[in-house]
C-alpha atoms as a PDB file:
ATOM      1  CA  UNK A   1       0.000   0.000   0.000  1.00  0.00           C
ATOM      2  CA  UNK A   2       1.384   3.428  -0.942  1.00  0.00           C
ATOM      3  CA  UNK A   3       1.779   6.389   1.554  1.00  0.00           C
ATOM      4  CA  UNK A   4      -0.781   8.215  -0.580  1.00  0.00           C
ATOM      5  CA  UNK A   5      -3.333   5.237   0.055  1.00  0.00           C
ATOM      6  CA  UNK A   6      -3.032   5.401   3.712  1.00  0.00           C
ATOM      7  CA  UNK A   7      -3.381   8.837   4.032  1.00  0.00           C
ATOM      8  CA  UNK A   8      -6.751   8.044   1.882  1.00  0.00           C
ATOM      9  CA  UNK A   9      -8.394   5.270   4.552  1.00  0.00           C
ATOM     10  CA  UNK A  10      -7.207   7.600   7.293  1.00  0.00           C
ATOM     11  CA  UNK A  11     -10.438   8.518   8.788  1.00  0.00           C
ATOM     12  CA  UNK A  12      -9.056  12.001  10.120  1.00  0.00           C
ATOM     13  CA  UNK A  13      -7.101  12.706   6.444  1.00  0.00           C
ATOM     14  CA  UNK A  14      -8.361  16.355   5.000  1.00  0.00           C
ATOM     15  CA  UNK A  15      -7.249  17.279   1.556  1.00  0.00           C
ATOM     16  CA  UNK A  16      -5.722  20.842   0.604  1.00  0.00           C
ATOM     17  CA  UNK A  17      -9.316  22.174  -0.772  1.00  0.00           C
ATOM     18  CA  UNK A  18     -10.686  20.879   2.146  1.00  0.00           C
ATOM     19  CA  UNK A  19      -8.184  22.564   4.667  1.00  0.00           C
ATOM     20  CA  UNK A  20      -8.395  25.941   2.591  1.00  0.00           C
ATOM     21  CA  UNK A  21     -12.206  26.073   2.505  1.00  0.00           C
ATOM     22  CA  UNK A  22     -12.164  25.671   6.528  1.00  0.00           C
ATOM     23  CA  UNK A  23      -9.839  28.502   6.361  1.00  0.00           C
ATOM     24  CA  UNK A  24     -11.725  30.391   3.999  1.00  0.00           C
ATOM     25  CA  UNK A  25     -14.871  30.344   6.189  1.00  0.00           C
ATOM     26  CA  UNK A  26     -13.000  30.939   9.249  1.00  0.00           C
ATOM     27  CA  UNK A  27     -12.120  34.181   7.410  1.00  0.00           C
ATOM     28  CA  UNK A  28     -15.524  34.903   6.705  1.00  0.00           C
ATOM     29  CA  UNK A  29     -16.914  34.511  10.511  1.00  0.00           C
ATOM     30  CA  UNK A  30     -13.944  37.021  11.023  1.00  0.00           C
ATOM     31  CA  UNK A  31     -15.703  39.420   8.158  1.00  0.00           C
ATOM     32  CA  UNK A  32     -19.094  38.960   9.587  1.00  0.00           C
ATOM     33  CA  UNK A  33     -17.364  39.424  13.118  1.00  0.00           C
ATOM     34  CA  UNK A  34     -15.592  42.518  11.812  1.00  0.00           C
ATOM     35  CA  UNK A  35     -19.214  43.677  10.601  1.00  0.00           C
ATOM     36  CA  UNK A  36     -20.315  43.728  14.076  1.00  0.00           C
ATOM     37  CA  UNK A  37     -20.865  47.001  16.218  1.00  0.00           C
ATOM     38  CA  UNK A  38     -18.077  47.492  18.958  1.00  0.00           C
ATOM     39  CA  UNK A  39     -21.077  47.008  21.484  1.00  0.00           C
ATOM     40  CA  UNK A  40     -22.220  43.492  19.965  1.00  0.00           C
ATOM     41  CA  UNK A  41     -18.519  42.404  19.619  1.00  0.00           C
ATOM     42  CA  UNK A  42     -18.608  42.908  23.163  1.00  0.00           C
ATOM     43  CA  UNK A  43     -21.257  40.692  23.599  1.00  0.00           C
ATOM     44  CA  UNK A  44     -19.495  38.135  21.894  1.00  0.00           C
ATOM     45  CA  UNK A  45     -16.524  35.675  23.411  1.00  0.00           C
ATOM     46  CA  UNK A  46     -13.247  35.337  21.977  1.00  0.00           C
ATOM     47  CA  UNK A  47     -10.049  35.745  23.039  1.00  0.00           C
ATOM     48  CA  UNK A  48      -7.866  39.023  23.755  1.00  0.00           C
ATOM     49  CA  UNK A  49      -5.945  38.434  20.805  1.00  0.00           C
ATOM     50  CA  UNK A  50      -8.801  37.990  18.345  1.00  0.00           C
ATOM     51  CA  UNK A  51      -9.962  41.249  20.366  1.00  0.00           C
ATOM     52  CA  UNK A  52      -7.112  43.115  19.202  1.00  0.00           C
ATOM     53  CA  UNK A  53      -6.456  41.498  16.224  1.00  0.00           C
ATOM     54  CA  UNK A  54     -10.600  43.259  15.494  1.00  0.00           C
ATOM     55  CA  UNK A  55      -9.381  46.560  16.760  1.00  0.00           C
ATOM     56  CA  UNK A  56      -6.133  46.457  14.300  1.00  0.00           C
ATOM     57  CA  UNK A  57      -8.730  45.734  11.616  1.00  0.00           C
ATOM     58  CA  UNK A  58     -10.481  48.962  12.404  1.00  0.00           C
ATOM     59  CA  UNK A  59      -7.377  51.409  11.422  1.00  0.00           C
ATOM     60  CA  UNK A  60      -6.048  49.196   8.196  1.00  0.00           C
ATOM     61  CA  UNK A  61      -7.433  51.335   4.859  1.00  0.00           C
ATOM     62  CA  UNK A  62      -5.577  49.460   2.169  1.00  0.00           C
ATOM     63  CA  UNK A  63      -6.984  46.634   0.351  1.00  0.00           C
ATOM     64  CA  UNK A  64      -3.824  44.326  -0.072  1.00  0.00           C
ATOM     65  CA  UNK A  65      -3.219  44.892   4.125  1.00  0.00           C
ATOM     66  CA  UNK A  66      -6.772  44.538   5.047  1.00  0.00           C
ATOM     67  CA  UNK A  67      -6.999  41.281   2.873  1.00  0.00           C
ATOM     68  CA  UNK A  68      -3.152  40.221   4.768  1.00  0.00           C
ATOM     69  CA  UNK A  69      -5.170  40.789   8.075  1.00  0.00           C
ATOM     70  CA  UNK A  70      -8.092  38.962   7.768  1.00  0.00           C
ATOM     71  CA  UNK A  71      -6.086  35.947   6.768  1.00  0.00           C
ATOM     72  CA  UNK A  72      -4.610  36.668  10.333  1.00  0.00           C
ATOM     73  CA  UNK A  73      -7.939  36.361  11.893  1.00  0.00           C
ATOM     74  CA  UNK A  74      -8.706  33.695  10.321  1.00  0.00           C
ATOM     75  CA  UNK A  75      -5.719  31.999  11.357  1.00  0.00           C
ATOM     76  CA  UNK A  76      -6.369  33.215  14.945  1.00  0.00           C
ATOM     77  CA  UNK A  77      -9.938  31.736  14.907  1.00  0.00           C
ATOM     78  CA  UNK A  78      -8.849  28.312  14.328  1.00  0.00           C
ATOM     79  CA  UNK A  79      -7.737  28.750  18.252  1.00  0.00           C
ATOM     80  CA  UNK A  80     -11.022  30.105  19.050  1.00  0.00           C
ATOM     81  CA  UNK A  81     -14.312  28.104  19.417  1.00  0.00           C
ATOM     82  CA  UNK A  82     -15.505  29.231  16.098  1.00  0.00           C
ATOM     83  CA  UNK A  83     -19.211  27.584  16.247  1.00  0.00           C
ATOM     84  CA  UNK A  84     -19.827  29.331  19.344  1.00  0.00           C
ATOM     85  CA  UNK A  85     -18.831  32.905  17.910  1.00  0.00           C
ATOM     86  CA  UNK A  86     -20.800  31.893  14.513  1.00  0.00           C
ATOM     87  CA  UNK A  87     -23.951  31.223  16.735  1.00  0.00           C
ATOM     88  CA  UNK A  88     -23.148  34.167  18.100  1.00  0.00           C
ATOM     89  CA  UNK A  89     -23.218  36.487  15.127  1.00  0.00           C
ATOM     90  CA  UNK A  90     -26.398  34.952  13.773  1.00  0.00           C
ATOM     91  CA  UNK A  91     -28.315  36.311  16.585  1.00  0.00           C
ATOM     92  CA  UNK A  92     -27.170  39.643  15.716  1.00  0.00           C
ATOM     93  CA  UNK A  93     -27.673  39.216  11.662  1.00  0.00           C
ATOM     94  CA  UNK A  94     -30.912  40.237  11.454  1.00  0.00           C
ATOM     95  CA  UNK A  95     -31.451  37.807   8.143  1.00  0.00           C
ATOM     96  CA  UNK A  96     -30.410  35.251  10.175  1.00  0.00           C
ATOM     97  CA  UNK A  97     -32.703  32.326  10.729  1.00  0.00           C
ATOM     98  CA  UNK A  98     -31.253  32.424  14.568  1.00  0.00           C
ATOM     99  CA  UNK A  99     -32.285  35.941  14.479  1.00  0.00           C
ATOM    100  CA  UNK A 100     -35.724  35.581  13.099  1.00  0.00           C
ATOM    101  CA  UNK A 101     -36.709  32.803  15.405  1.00  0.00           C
ATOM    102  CA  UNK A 102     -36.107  34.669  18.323  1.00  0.00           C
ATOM    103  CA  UNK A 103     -38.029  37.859  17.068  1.00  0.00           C
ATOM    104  CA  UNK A 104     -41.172  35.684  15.893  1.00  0.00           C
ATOM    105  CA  UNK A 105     -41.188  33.725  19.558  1.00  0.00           C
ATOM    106  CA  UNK A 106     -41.005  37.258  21.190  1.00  0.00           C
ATOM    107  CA  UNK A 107     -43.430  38.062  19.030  1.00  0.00           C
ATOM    108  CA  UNK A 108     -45.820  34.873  19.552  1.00  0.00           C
ATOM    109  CA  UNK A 109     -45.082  35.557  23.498  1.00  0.00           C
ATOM    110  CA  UNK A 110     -46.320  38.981  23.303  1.00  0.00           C
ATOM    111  CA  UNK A 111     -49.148  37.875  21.731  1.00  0.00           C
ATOM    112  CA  UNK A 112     -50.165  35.062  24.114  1.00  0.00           C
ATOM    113  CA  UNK A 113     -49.755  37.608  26.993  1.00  0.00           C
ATOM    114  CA  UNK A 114     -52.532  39.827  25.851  1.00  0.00           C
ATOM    115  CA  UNK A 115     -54.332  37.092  24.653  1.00  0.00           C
ATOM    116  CA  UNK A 116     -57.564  35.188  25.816  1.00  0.00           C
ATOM    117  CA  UNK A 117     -55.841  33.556  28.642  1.00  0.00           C
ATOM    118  CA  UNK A 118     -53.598  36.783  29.714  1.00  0.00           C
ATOM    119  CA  UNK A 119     -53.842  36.201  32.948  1.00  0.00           C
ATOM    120  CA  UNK A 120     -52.697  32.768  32.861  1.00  0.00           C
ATOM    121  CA  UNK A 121     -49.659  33.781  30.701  1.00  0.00           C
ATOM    122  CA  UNK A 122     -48.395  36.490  32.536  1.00  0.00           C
ATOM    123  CA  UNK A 123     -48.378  34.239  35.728  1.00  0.00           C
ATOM    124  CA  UNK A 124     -46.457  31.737  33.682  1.00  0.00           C
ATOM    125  CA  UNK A 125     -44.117  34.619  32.702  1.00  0.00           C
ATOM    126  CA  UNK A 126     -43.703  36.314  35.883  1.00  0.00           C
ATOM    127  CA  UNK A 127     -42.736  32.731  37.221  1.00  0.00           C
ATOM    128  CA  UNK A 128     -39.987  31.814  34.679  1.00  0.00           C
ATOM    129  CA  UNK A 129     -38.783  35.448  35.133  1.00  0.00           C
ATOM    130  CA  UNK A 130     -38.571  36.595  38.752  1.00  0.00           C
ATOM    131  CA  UNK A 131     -36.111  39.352  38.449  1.00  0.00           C
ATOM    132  CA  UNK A 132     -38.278  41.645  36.208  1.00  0.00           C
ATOM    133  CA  UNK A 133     -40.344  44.694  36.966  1.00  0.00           C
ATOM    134  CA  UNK A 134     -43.374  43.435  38.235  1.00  0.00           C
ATOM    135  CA  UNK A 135     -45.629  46.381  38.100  1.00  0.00           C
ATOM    136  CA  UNK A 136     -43.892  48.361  35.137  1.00  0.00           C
ATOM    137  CA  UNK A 137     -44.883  44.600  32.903  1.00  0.00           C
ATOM    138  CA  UNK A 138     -48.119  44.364  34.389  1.00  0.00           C
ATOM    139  CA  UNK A 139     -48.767  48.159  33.412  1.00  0.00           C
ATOM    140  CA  UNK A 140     -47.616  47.073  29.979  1.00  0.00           C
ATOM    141  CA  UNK A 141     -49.822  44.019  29.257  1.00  0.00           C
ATOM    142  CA  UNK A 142     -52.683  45.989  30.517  1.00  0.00           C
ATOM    143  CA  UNK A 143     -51.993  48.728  28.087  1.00  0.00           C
ATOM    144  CA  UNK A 144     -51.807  46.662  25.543  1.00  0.00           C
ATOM    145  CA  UNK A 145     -54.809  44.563  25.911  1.00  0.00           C
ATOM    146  CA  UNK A 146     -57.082  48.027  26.229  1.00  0.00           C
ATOM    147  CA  UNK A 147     -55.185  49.206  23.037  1.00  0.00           C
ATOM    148  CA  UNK A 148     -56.149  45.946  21.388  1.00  0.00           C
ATOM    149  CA  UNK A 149     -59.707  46.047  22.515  1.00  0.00           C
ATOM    150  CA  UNK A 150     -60.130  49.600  21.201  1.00  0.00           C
ATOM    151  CA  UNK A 151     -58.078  48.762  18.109  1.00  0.00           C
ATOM    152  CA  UNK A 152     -55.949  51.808  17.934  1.00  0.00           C
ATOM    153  CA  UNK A 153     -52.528  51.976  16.986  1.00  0.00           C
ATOM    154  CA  UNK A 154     -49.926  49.582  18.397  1.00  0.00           C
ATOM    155  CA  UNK A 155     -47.275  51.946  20.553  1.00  0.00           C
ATOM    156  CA  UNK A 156     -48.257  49.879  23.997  1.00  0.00           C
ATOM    157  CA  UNK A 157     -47.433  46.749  21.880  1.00  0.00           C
ATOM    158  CA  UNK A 158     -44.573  47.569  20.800  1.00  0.00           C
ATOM    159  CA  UNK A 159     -43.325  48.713  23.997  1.00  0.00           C
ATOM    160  CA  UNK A 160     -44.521  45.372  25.537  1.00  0.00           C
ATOM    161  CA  UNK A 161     -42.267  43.804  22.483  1.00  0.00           C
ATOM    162  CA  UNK A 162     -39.344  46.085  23.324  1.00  0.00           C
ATOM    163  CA  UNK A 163     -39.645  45.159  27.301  1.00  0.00           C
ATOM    164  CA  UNK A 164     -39.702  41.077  26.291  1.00  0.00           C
ATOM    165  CA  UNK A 165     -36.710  41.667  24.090  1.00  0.00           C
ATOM    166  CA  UNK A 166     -34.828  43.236  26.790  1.00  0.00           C
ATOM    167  CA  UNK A 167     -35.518  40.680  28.843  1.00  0.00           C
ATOM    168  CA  UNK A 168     -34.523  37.931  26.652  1.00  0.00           C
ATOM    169  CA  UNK A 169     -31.738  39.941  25.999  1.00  0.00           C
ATOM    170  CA  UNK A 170     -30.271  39.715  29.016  1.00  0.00           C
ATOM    171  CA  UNK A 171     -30.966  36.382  29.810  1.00  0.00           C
ATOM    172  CA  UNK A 172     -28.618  35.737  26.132  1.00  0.00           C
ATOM    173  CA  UNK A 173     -26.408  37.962  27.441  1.00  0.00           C
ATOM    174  CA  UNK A 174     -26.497  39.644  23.763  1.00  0.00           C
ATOM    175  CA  UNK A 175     -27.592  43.663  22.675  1.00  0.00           C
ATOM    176  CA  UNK A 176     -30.021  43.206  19.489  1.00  0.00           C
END
């Protein structure tokens, strides 16, 4: 058998395309990292060096350096746990389908709280979230559900919606 055989059967064997594609899309979870707001990179855990390795990023104008640098990140993201960060930056990307799941069960939440069975619902919610501002949520829901029943516009929803998210938020530990 031939050295190029074995390295064939070996189960843990990558080829070159293989190895530069992982690279490749190390380099774009850099980009997409890059992308991100100083306050959401925050929000998001890597180590120092990646950290400063961002901050370099931010001061490099020329194409042939900036190119040179991401490479860099890339290769200091194959250190990093790169599925966590990708997670990560989905919640932020707002085309995400991380990102859209989490806005349509805020959304569905909302909903269910100034529902039929409010009462019920907020319980539930007040329960799994014990830290919150009792009355100031209460004062929303009840806002909302008059606003419903007198179908005018939606600005006591929306706050509702913007309460939730911070909540959720925080429990993420992420800034939307």
């Amino acid at each position: 058998m031939t050295e190029f055989e074995q390295l064939e059967d070996d189960e843990n064997y990558k080829s070159k395309t293989q190895i530069k594609r992982e690279v490749e899309a190390l380099q774009v979870i850099g980009t997409k990292l890059l992308a991100l707001s100083k306050q959401q990179q925050l929000k998001v855990e890597m180590s120092e060096t990646l950290r400063a390795a961002l901050l370099e990023a931010t001061r490099i104008k020329q194409r042939e350096a900036m190119r040179r640098h991401m490479q860099y990140i890339g290769r200091i993201m194959r250190n990093e746990d790169h599925e966590a960060i990708a997670a990560r930056i989905a919640l932020f990307d707002s085309s995400s389908a991380a990102h859209n799941k989490l806005f349509h069960s805020l959304e569905s939440q909302r909903d269910s709280l100034i529902g039929e069975n409010s009462a019920t619902e907020v319980q539930k919610y007040l329960k799994e979230n014990p830290s919150i501002d009792i009355q100031h949520f209460r004062q929303l829901v009840r806002q909302s559900i008059k606003e419903l029943a007198e179908g005018k516009k939606t600005s006591a929803r929306k706050k509702l919606f913007k309460y939730l998210r911070e909540i959720k938020e925080t429990k993420l530990g992420i800034n939307l």
